[in-house]
Protein backbone atom coordinates (compact mmCIF):
# COMPACT_ATOMS: atom_id res chain seq x y z
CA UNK A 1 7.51 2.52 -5.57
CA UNK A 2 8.99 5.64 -7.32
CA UNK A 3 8.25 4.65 -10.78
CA UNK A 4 4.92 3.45 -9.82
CA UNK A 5 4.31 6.51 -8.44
CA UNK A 6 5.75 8.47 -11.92
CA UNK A 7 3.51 6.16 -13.59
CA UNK A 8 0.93 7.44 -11.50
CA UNK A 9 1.63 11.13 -12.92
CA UNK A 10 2.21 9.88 -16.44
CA UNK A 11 -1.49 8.45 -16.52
CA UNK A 12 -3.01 11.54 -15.10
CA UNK A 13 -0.77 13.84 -17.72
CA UNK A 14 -2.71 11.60 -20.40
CA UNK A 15 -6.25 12.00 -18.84
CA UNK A 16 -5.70 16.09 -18.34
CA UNK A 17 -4.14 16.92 -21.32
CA UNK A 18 -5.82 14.23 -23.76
CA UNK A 19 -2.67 12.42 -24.72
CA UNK A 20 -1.90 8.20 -25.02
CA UNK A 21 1.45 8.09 -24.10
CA UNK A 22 0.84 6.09 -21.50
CA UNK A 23 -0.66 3.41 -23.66
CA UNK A 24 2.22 2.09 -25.01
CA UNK A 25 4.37 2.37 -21.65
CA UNK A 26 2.01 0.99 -19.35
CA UNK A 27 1.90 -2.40 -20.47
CA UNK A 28 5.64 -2.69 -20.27
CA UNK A 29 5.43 -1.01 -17.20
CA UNK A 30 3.47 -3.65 -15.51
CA UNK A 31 5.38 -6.46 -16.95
CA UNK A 32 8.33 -5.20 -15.55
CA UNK A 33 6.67 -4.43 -12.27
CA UNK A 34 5.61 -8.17 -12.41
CA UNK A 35 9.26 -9.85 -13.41
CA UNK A 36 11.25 -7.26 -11.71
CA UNK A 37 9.57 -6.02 -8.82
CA UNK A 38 7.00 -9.09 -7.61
CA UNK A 39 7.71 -12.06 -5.28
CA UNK A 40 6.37 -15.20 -6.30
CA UNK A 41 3.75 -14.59 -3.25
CA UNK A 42 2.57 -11.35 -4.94
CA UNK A 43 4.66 -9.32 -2.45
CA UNK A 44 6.08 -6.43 -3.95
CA UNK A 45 9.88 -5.80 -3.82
CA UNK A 46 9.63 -1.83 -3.16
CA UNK A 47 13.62 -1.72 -3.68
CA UNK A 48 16.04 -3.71 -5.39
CA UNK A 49 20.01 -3.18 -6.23
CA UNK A 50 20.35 -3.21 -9.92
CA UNK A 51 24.05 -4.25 -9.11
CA UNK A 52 23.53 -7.56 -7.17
CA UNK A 53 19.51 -7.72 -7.72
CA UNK A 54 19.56 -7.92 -3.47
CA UNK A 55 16.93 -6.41 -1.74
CA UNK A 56 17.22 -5.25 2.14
CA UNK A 57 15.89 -7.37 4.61
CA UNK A 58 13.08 -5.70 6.64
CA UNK A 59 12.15 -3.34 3.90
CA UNK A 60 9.75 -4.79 1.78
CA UNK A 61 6.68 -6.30 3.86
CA UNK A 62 2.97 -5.31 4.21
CA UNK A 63 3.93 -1.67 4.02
CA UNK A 64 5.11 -2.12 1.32
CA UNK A 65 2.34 -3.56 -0.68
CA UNK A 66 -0.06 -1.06 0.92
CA UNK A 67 1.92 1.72 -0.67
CA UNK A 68 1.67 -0.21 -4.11
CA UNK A 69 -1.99 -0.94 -3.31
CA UNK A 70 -2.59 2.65 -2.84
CA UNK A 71 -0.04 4.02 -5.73
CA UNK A 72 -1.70 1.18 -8.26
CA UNK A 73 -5.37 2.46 -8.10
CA UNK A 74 -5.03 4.46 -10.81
CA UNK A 75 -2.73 3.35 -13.17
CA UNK A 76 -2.54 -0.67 -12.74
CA UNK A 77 -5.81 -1.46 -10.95
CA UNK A 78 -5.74 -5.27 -11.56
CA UNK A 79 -2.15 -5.15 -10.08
CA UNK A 80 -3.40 -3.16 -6.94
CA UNK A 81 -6.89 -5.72 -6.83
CA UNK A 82 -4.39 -8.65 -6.72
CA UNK A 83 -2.35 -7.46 -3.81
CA UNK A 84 -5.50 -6.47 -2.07
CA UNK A 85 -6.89 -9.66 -2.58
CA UNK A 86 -3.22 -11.48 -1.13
CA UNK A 87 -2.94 -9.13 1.69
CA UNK A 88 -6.60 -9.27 2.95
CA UNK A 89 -6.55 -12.75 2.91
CA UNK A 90 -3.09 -13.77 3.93
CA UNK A 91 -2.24 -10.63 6.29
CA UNK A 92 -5.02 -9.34 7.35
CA UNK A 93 -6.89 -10.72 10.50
CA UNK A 94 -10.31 -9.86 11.14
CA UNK A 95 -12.98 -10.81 13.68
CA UNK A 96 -16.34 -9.93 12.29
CA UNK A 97 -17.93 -10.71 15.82
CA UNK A 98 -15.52 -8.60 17.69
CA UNK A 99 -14.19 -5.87 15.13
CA UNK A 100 -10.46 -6.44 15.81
CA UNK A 101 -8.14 -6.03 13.49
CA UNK A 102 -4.30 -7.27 13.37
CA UNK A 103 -1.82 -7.90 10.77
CA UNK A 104 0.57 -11.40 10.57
CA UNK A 105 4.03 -11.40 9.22
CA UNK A 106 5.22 -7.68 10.07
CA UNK A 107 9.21 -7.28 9.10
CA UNK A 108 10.76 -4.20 10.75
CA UNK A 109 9.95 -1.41 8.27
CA UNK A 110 5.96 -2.14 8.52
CA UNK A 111 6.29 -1.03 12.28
CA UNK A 112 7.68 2.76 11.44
CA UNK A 113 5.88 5.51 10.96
CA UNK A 114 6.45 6.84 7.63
CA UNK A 115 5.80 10.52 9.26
CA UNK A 116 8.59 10.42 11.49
CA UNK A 117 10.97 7.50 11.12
CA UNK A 118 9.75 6.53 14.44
CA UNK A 119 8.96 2.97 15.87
CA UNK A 120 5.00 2.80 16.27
CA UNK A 121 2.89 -0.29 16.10
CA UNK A 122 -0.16 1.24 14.69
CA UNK A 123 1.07 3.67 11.75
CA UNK A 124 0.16 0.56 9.26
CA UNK A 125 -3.21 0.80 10.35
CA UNK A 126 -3.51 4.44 8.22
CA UNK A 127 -2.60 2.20 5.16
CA UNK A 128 -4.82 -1.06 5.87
CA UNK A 129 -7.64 1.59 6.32
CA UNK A 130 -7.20 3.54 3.17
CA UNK A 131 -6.90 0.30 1.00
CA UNK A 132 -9.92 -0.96 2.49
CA UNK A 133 -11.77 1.73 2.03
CA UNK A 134 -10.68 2.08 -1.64
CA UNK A 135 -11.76 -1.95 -2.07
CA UNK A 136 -14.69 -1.46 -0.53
CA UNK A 137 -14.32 -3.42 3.03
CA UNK A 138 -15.95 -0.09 5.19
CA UNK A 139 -15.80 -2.73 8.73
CA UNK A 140 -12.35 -2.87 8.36
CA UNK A 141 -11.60 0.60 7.16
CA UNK A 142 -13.41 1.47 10.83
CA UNK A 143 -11.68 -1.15 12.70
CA UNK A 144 -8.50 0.54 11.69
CA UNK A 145 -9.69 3.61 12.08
CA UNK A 146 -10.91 2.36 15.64
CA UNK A 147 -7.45 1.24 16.48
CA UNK A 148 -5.39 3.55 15.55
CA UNK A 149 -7.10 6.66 17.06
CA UNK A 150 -7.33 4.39 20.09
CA UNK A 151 -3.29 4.52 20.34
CA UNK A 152 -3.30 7.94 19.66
CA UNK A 153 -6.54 9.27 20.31
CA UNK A 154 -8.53 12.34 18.35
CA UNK A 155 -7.09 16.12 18.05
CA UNK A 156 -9.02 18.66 17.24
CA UNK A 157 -7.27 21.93 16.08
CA UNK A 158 -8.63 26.09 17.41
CA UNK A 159 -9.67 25.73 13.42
CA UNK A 160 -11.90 22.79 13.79
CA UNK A 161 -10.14 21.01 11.32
């Protein structure tokens, strides 16, 4: 996740200031991101010991292909499309009829909230909305939304805001 998110900054560098560094970089980038860093079920592996080549148990699951999801926009959008696509249809339930939304296959990490370090069911429901609205899916974006501020209802601050 950290050197997709340098990527990330390396692409915009290139768009600001005019430059193709990136050009070369990003296609080994992504090929290393694919042998290195991908599950054969499109999961991403968000951290890996370059000792043993272990991962840790519990760490990489559907929060962590959200992150790449989000992170992957800009820089590898294919990538990003791809694990939308798996993740929508292989972790994501949805009930057009009813508008619930739940998610199948949670490890531990997916049930913390990255805010805190806290336990908390719905946190993951900030990151299933935000990729959905970026792919386009706006009755699951407010499904998500739906839950979510459901657990932990709306706050409005003395600023409005």
């Amino acid at each position: 996740m950290c050197n997709l998110q340098g990527m990330t900054g390396a692409v915009l560098y290139d768009r600001v200031f005019g430059t193709k560094s990136t050009e070369v970089l990003l296609p080994i980038f992504e090929e290393s991101l694919n042998t290195n860093f991908t599950e054969t079920s499109g999961s991403v592996l968000t951290i890996r010991s370059e000792l043993t080549g272990f991962t840790i148990p519990g760490l990489c699951g559907a929060a962590g292909d959200f992150a790449a999801i989000m992170m992957g926009c800009g820089p590898l959008r294919n990538f990003s499309r791809r694990l939308w696509a798996i993740i929508r249809n292989e972790t994501v339930q949805f009930d057009n009829k009813t508008k619930e939304v739940s998610l199948t296959g949670l490890v531990g990490a997916d049930k913390i909230d990255a805010g805190n370090y806290w336990s908390n069911d719905y946190a993951i429901y900030t990151q299933l909305a935000i990729a959905a609205g970026e792919y386009g899916d706006e009755e699951l974006k407010e499904a998500c939304m739906k839950k979510f501020e459901k657990a932990w209802g709306v706050k409005t601050a003395p600023t409005g805001s």
